[in-house]
C-alpha atoms as a PDB file:
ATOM      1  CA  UNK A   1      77.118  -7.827 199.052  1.00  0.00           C
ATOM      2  CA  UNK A   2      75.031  -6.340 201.626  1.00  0.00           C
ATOM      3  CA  UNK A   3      76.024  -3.461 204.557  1.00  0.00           C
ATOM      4  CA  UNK A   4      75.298  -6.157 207.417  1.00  0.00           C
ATOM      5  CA  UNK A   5      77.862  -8.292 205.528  1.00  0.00           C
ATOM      6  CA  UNK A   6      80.198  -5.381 205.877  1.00  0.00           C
ATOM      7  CA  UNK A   7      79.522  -4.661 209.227  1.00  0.00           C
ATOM      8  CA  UNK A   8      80.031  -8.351 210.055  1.00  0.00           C
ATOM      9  CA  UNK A   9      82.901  -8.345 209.073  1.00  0.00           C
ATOM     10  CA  UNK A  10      84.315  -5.645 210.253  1.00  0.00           C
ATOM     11  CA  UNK A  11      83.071  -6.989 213.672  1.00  0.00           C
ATOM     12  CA  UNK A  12      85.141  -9.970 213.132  1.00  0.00           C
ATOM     13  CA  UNK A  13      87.880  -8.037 212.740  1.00  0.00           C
ATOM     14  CA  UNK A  14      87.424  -5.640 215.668  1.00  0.00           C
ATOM     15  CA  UNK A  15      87.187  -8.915 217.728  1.00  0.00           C
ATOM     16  CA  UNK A  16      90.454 -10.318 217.133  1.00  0.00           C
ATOM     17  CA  UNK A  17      89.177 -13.061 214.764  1.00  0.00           C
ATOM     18  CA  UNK A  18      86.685 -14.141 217.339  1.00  0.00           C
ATOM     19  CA  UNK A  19      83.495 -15.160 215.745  1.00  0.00           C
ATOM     20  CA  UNK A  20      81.564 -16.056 218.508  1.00  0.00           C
ATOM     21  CA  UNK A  21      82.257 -12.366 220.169  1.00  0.00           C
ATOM     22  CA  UNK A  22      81.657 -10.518 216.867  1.00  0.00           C
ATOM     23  CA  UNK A  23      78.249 -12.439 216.494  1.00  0.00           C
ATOM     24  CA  UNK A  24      76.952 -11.046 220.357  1.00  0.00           C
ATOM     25  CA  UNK A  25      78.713  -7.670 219.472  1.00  0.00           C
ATOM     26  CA  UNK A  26      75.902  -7.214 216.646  1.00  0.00           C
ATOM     27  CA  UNK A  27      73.297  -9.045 218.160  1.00  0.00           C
ATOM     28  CA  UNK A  28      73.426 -12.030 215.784  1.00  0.00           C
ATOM     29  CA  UNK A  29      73.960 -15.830 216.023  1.00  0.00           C
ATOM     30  CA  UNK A  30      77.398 -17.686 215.636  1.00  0.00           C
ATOM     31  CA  UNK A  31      75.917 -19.547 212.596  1.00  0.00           C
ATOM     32  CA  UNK A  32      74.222 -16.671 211.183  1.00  0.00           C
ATOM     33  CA  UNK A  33      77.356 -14.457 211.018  1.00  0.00           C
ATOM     34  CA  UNK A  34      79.348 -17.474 209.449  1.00  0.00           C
ATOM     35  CA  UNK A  35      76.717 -17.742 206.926  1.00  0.00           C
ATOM     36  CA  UNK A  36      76.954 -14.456 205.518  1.00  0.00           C
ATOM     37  CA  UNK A  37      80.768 -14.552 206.072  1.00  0.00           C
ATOM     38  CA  UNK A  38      80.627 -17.190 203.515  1.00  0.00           C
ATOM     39  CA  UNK A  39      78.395 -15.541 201.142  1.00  0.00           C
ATOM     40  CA  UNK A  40      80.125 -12.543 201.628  1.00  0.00           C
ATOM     41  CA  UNK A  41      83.542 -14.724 200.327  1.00  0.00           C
ATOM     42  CA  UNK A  42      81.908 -16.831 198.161  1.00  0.00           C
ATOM     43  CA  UNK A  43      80.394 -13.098 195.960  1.00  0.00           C
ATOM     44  CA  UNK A  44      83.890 -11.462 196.187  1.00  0.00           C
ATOM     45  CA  UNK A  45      85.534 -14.961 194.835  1.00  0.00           C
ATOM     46  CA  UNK A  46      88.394 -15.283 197.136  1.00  0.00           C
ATOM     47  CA  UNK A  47      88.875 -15.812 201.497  1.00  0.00           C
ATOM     48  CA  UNK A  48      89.622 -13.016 203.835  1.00  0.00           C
ATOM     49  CA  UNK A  49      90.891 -14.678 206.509  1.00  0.00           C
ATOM     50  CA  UNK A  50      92.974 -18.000 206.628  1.00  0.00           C
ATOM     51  CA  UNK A  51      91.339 -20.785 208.549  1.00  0.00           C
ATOM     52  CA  UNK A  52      92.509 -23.718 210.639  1.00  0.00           C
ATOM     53  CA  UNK A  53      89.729 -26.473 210.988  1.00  0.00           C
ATOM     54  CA  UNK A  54      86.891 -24.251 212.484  1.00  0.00           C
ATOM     55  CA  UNK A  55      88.596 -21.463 213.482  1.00  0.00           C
ATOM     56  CA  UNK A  56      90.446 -17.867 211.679  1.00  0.00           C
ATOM     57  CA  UNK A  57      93.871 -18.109 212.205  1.00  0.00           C
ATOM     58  CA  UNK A  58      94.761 -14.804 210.099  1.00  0.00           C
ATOM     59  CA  UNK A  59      93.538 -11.782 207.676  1.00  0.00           C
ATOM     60  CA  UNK A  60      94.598 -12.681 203.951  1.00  0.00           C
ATOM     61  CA  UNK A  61      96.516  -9.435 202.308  1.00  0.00           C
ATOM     62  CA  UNK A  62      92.993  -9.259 199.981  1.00  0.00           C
ATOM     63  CA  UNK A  63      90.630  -9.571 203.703  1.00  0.00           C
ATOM     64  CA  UNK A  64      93.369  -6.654 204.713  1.00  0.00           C
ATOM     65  CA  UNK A  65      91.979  -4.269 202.060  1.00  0.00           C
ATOM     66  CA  UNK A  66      88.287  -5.446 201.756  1.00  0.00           C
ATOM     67  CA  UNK A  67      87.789  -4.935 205.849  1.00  0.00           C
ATOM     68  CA  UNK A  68      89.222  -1.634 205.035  1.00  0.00           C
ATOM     69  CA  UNK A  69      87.310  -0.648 202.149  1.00  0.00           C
ATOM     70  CA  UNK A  70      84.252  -1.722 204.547  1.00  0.00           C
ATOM     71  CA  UNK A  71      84.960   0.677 206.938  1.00  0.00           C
ATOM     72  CA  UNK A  72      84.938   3.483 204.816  1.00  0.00           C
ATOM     73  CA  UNK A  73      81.548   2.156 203.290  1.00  0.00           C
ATOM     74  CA  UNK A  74      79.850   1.714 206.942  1.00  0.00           C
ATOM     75  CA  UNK A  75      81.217   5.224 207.699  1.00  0.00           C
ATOM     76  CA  UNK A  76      79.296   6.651 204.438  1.00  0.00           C
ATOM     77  CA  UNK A  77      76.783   5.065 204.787  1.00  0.00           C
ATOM     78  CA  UNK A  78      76.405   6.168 208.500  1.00  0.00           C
ATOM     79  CA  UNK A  79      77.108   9.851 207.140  1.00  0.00           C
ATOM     80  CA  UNK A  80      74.040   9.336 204.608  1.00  0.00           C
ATOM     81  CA  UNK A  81      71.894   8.129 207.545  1.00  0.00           C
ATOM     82  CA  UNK A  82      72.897  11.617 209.610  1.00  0.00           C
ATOM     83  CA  UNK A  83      72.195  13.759 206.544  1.00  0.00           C
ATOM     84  CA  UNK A  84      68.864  11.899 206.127  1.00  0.00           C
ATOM     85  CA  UNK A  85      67.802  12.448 209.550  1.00  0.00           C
ATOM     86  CA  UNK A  86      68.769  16.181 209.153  1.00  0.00           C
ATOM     87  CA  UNK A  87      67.248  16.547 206.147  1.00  0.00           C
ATOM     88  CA  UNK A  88      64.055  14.900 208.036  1.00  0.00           C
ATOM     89  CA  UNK A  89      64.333  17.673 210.940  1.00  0.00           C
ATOM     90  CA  UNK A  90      64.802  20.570 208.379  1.00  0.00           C
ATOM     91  CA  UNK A  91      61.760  19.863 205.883  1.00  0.00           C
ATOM     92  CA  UNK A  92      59.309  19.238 209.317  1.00  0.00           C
ATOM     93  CA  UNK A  93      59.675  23.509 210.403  1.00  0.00           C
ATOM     94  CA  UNK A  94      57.289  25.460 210.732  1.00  0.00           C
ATOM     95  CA  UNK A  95      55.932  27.967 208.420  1.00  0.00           C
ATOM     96  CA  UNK A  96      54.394  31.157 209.445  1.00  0.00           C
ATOM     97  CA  UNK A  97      52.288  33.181 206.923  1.00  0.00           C
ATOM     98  CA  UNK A  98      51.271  36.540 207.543  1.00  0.00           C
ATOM     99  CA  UNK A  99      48.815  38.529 205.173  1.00  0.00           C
ATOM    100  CA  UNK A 100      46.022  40.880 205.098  1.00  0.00           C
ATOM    101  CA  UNK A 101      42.763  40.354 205.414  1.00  0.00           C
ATOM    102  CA  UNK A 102      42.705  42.150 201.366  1.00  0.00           C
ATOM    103  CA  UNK A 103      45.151  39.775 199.901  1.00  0.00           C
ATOM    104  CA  UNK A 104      43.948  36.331 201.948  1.00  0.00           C
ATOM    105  CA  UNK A 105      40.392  36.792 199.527  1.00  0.00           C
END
């Protein structure tokens, strides 16, 4: 299970079940997105959604929990990327040393 498997599906969700719209949404192909939507369902060993020939019809109670489990993973994962970046900024100060010209020998 991989974040852009979380995030695609949480994009299929946002888009009412629409997999063409969550695929432009995050920049990727139709196919592509179905692909890991598969993987994503074949790893976890159940569906999330309930099909009808090509299309999702519905979430499954179990695609209920996992998109929201998802969410909270994007968001902490998001929150790890902010600290990171701060953490980046912080350790790139500046350092001012001041000294004599006794002590810098």
């Amino acid at each position: 299970m991989t974040l852009t498997q979380l995030r695609y599906l949480v994009a299929i969700a946002d888009a009412e079940l629409n997999i063409t719209l969550a695929a432009s949404r995050v920049h990727a192909t139709q196919p592509g997105l179905s692909k890991q939507l598969k993987q994503l369902e074949d790893e976890l060993g159940f569906l999330l959604f309930v099909r009808k020939g090509r299309s999702l019809e519905s979430v499954t109670p179990a695609g209920t929990e996992v998109i929201a489990r998802a969410r909270a993973v994007l968001a902490e994962a998001n929150n790890i990327r902010t600290y990171a970046a701060n953490q980046r900024r912080e350790s790139q100060g500046q350092l001012i040393l001041t000294t004599t010209h006794t002590q810098a020998r």
